[in-house]
N, C-alpha and C. Protein backbone atom coordinates (compact mmCIF):
# COMPACT_ATOMS: atom_id res chain seq x y z
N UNK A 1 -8.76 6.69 -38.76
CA UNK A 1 -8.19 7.05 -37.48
C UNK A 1 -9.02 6.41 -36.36
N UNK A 2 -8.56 5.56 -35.33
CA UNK A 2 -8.74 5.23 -34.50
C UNK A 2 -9.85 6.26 -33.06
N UNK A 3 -10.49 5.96 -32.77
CA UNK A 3 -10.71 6.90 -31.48
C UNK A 3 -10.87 6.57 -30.49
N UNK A 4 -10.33 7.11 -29.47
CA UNK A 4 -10.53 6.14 -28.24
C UNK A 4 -11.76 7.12 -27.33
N UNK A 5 -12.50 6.68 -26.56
CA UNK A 5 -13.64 7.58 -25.98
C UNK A 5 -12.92 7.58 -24.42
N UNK A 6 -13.64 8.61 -23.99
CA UNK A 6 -13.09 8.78 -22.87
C UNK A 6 -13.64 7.34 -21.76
N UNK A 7 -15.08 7.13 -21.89
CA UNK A 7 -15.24 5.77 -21.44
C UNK A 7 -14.66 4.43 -21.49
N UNK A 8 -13.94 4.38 -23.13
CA UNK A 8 -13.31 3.21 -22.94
C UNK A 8 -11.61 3.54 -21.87
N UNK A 9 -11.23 4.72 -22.26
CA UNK A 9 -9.93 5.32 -21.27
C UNK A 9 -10.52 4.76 -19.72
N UNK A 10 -11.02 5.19 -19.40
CA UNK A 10 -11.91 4.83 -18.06
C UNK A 10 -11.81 3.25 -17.99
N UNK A 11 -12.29 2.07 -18.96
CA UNK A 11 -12.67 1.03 -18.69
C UNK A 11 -11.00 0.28 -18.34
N UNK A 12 -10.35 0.73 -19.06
CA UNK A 12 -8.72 0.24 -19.28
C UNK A 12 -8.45 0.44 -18.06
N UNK A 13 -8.64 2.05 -17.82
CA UNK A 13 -7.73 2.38 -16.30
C UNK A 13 -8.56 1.17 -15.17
N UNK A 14 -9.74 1.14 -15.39
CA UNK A 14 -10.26 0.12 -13.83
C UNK A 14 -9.91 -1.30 -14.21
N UNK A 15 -9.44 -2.08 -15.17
CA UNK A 15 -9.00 -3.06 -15.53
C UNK A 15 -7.81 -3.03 -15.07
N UNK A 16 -6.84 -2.14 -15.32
CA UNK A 16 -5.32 -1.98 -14.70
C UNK A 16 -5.66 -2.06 -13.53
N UNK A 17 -6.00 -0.94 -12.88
CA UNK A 17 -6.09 -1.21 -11.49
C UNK A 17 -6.59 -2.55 -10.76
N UNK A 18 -7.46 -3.39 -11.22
CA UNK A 18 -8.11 -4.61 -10.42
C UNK A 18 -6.91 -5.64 -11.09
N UNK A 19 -6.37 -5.49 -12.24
CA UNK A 19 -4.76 -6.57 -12.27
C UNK A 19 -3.98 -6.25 -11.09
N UNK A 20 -3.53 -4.70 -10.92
CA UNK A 20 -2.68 -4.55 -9.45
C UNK A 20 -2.99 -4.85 -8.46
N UNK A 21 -4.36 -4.39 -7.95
CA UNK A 21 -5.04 -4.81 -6.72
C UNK A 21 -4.87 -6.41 -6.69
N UNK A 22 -4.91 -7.24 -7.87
CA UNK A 22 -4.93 -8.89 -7.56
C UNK A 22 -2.91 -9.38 -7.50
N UNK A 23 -2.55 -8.10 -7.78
CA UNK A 23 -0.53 -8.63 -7.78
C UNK A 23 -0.44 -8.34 -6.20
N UNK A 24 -0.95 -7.11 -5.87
CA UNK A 24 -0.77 -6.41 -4.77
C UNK A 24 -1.11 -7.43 -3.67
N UNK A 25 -2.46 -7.98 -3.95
CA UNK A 25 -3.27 -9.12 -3.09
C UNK A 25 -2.12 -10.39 -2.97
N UNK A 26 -1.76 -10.94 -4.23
CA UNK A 26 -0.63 -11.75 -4.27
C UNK A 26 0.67 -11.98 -3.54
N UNK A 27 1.37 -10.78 -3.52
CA UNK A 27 2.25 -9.99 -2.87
C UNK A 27 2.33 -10.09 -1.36
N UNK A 28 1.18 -9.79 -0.73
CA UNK A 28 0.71 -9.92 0.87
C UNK A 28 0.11 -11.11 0.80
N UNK A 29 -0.12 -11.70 0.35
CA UNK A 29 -0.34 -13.27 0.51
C UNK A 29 0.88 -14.19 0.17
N UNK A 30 1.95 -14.03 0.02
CA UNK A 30 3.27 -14.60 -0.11
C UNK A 30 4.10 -14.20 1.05
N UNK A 31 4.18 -12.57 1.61
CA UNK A 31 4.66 -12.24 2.09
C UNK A 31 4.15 -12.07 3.66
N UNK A 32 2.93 -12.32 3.98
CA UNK A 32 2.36 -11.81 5.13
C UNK A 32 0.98 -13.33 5.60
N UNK A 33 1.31 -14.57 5.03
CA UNK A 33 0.25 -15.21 5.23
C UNK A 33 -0.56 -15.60 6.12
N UNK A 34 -0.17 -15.49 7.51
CA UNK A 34 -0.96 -15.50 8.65
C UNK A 34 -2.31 -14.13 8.72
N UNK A 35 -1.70 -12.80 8.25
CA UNK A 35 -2.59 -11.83 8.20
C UNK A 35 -3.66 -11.71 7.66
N UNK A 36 -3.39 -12.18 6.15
CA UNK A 36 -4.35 -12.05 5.38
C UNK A 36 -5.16 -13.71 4.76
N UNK A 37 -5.03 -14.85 5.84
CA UNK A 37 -5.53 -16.24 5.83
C UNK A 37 -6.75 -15.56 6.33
N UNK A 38 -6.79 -14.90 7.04
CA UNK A 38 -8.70 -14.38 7.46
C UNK A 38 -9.41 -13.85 6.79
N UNK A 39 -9.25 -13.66 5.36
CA UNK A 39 -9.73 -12.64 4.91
C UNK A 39 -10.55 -13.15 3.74
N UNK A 40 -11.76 -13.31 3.20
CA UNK A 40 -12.15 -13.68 1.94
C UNK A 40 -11.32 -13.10 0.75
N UNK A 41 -11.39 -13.52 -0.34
CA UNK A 41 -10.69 -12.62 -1.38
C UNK A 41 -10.93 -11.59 -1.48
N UNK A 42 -12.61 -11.33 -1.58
CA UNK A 42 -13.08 -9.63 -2.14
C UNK A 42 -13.01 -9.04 -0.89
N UNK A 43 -13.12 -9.82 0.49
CA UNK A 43 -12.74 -8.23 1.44
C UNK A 43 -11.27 -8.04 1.47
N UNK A 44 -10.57 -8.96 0.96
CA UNK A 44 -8.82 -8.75 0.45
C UNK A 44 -8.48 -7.46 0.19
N UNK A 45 -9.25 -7.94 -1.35
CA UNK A 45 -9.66 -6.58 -2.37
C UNK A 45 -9.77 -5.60 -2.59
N UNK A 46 -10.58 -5.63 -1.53
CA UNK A 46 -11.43 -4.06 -0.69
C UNK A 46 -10.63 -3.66 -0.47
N UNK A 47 -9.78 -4.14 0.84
CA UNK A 47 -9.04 -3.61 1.61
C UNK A 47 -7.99 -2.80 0.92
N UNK A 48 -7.72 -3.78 0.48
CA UNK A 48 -5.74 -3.35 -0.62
C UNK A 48 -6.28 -2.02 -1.31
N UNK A 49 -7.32 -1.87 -2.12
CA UNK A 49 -8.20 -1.02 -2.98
C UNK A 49 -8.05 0.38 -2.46
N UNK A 50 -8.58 0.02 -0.58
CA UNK A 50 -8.69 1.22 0.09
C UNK A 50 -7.46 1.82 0.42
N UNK A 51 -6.73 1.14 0.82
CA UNK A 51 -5.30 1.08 1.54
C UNK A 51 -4.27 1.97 -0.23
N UNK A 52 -4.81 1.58 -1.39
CA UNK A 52 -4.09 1.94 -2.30
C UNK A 52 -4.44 3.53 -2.76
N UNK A 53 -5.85 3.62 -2.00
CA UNK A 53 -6.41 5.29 -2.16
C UNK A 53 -5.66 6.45 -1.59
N UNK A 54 -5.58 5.41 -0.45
CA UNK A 54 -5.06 6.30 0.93
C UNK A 54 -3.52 6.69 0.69
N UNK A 55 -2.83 5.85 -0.10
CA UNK A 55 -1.67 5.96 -0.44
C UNK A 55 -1.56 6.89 -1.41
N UNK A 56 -2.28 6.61 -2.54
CA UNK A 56 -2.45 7.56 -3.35
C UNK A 56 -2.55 9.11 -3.28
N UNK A 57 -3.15 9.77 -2.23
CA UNK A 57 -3.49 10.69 -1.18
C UNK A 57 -2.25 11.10 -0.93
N UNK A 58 -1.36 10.17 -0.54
CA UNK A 58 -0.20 11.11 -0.43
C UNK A 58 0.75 11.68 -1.40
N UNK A 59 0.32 10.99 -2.49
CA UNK A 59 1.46 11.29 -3.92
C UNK A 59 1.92 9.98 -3.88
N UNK A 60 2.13 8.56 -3.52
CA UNK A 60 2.31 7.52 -3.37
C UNK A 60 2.29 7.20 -5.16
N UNK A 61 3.07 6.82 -5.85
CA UNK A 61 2.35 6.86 -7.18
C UNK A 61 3.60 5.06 -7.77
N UNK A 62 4.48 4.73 -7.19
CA UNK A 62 5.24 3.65 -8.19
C UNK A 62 4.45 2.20 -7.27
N UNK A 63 4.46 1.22 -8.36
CA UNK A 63 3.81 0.12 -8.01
C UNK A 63 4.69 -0.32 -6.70
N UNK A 64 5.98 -0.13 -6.64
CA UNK A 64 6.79 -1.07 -5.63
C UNK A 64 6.36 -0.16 -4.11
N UNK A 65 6.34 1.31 -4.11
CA UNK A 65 5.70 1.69 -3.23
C UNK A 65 4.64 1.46 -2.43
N UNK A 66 3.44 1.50 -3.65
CA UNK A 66 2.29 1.69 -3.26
C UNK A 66 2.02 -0.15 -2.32
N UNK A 67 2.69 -0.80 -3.08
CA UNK A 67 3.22 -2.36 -2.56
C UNK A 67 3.52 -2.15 -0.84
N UNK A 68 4.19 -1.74 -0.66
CA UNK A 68 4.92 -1.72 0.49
C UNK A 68 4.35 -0.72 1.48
N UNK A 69 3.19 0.12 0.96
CA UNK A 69 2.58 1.24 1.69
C UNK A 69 1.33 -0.12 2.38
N UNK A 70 0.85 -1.18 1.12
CA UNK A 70 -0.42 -1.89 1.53
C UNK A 70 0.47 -2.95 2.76
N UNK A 71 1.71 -3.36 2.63
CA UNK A 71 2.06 -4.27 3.57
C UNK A 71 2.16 -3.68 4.78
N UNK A 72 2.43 -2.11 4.99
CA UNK A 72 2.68 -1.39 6.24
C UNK A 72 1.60 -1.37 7.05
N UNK A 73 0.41 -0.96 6.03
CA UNK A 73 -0.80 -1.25 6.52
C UNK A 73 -1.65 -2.39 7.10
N UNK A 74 -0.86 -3.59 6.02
CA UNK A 74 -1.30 -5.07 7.19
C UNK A 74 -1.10 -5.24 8.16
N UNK A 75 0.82 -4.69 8.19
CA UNK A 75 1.71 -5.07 9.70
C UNK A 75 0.75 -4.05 10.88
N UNK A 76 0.71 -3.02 10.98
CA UNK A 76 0.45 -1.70 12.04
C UNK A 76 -1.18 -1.46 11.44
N UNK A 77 -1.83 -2.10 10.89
CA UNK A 77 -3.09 -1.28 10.54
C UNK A 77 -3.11 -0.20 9.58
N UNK A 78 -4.35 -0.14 9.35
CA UNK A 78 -4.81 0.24 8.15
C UNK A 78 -4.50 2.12 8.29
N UNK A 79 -4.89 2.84 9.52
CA UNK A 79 -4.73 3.76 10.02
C UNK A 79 -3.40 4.21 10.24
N UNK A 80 -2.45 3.22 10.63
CA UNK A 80 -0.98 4.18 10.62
C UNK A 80 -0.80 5.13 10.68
N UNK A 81 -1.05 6.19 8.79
CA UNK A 81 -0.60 6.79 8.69
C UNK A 81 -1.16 8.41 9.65
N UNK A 82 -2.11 8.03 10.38
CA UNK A 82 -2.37 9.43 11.00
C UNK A 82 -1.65 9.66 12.03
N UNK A 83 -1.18 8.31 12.86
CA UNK A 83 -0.08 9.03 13.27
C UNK A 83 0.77 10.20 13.39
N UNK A 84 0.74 11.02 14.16
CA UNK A 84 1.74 12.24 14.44
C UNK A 84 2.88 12.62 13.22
N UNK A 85 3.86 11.60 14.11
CA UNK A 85 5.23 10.64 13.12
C UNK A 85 4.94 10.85 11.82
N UNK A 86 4.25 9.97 11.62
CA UNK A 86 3.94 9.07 10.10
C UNK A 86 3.61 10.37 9.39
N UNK A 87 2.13 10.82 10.04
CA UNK A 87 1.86 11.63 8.95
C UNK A 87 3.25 13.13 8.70
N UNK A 88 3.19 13.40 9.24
CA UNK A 88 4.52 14.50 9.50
C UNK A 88 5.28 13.97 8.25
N UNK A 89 6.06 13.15 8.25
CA UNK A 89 6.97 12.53 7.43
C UNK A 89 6.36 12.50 6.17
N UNK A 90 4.90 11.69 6.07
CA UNK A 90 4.46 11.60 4.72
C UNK A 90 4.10 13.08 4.33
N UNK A 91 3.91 14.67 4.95
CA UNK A 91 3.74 15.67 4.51
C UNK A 91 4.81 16.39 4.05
N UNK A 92 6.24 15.81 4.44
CA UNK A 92 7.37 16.34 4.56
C UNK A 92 7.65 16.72 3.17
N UNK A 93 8.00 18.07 2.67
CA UNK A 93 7.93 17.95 1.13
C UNK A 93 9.26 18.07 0.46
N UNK A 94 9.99 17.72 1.82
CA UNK A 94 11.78 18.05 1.06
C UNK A 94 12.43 16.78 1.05
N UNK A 95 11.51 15.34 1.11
CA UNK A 95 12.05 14.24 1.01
C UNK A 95 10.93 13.87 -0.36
N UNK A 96 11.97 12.61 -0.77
CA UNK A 96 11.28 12.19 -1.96
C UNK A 96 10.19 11.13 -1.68
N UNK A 97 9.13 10.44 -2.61
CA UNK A 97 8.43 9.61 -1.81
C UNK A 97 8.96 7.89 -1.54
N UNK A 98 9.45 7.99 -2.53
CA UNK A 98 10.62 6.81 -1.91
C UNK A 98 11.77 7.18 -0.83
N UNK A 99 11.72 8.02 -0.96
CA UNK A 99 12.76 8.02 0.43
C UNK A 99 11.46 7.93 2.03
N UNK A 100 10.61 8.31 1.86
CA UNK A 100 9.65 8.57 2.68
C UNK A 100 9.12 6.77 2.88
N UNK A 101 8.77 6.07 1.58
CA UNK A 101 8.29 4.43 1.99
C UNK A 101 9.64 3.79 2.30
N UNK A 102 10.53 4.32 2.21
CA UNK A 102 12.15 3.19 2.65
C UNK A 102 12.21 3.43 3.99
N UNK A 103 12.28 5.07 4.38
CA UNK A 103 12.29 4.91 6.13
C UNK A 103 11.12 4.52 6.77
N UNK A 104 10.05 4.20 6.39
CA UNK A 104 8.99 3.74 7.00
C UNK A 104 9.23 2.22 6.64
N UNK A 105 10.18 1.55 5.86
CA UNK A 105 10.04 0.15 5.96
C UNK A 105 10.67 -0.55 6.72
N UNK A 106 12.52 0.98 6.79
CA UNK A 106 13.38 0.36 7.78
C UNK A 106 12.64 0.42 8.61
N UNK A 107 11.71 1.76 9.13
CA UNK A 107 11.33 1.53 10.40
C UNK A 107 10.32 0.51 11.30
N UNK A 108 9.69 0.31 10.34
CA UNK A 108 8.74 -1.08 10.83
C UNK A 108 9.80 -2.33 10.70
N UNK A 109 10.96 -2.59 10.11
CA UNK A 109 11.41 -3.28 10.35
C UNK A 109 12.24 -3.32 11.94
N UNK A 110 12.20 -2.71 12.11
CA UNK A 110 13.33 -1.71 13.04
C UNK A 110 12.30 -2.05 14.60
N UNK A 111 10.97 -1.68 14.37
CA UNK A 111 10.18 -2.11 15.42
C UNK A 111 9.60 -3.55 15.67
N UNK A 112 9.77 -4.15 14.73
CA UNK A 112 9.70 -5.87 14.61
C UNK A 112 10.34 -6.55 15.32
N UNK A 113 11.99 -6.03 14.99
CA UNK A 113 12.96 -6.51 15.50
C UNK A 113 12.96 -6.09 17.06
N UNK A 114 12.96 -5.33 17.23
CA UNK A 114 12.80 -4.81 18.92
C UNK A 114 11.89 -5.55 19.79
N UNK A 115 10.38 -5.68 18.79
CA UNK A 115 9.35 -6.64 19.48
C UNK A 115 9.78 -7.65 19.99
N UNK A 116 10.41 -8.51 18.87
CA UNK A 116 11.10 -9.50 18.99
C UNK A 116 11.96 -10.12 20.22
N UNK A 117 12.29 -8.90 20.44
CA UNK A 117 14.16 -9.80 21.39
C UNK A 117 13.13 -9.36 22.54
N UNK A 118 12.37 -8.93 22.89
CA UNK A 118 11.15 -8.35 23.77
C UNK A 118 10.99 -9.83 24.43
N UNK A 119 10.24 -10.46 23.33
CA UNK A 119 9.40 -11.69 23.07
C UNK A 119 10.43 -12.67 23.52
C-alpha cells in the first residue's frame, strides 16, 4: 500500500499552485500587456499570489474566477475590493460567486467603456 505523507500532500498542493500562479501570470500578460510590461516576473508572481489569497478570502475558489478576480485587480488595483460597493457585493451571501465575478466584470467593463467616450 502506497502512503502518501501529509508533507508530500503539501509539496503537490504548492507545485499546483505556482503552475496556476505561472497560467494566471500568462493570462494577464496576453490580456493586459501594457500593465504588467513593468513588472519583473517574480514581482508578477508575488503579486498574482497575493491577489489569489485575497480572492480566496472571499470563497473565490474556480480557476476562471480566481483569473478574472487577478485581472480586476490589475485594471482598478490591487485594493478594489474594500470598496463599500465591492465589498458589500462580495459579502452578499444570496448571490453565487460567479454571479458575484460576472457583475464585477460587466461592471469594470461597463466603466471602461464610459472612460472611454469620456476620452
Amino acid at each position: 500500500m502506497l502512503t502518501i505523507t501529509p508533507q508530500q500532500v503539501q509539496q503537490f498542493q504548492s507545485a499546483l499552485e505556482r503552475q496556476f500562479v505561472g497560467r494566471v501570470v500568462e493570462f494577464l500578460s496576453q490580456q493586459l500587456p501594457e500593465a504588467v510590461a513593468n513588472l519583473e516576473r517574480k514581482a508578477l508572481e508575488q503579486r498574482v499570489a497575493a491577489d489569489l489569497q485575497v480572492a480566496r478570502s472571499y470563497g473565490i475558489q474556480r480557476d476562471a474566477d480566481l483569473a478574472k478576480w487577478c485581472f480586476i485587480a490589475f485594471v482598478c488595483g490591487p485594493g478594489f475590493h474594500e470598496s463599500e460597493d465591492v465589498h458589500g457585493l462580495l459579502k452578499e451571501p444570496l448571490m453565487t460567486v460567479d454571479t458575484k465575478m460576472d457583475f464585477l466584470m460587466r461592471s469594470l467593463a461597463h466603466s471602461v467603456a464610459r472612460k472611454e467616450q469620456k476620452d
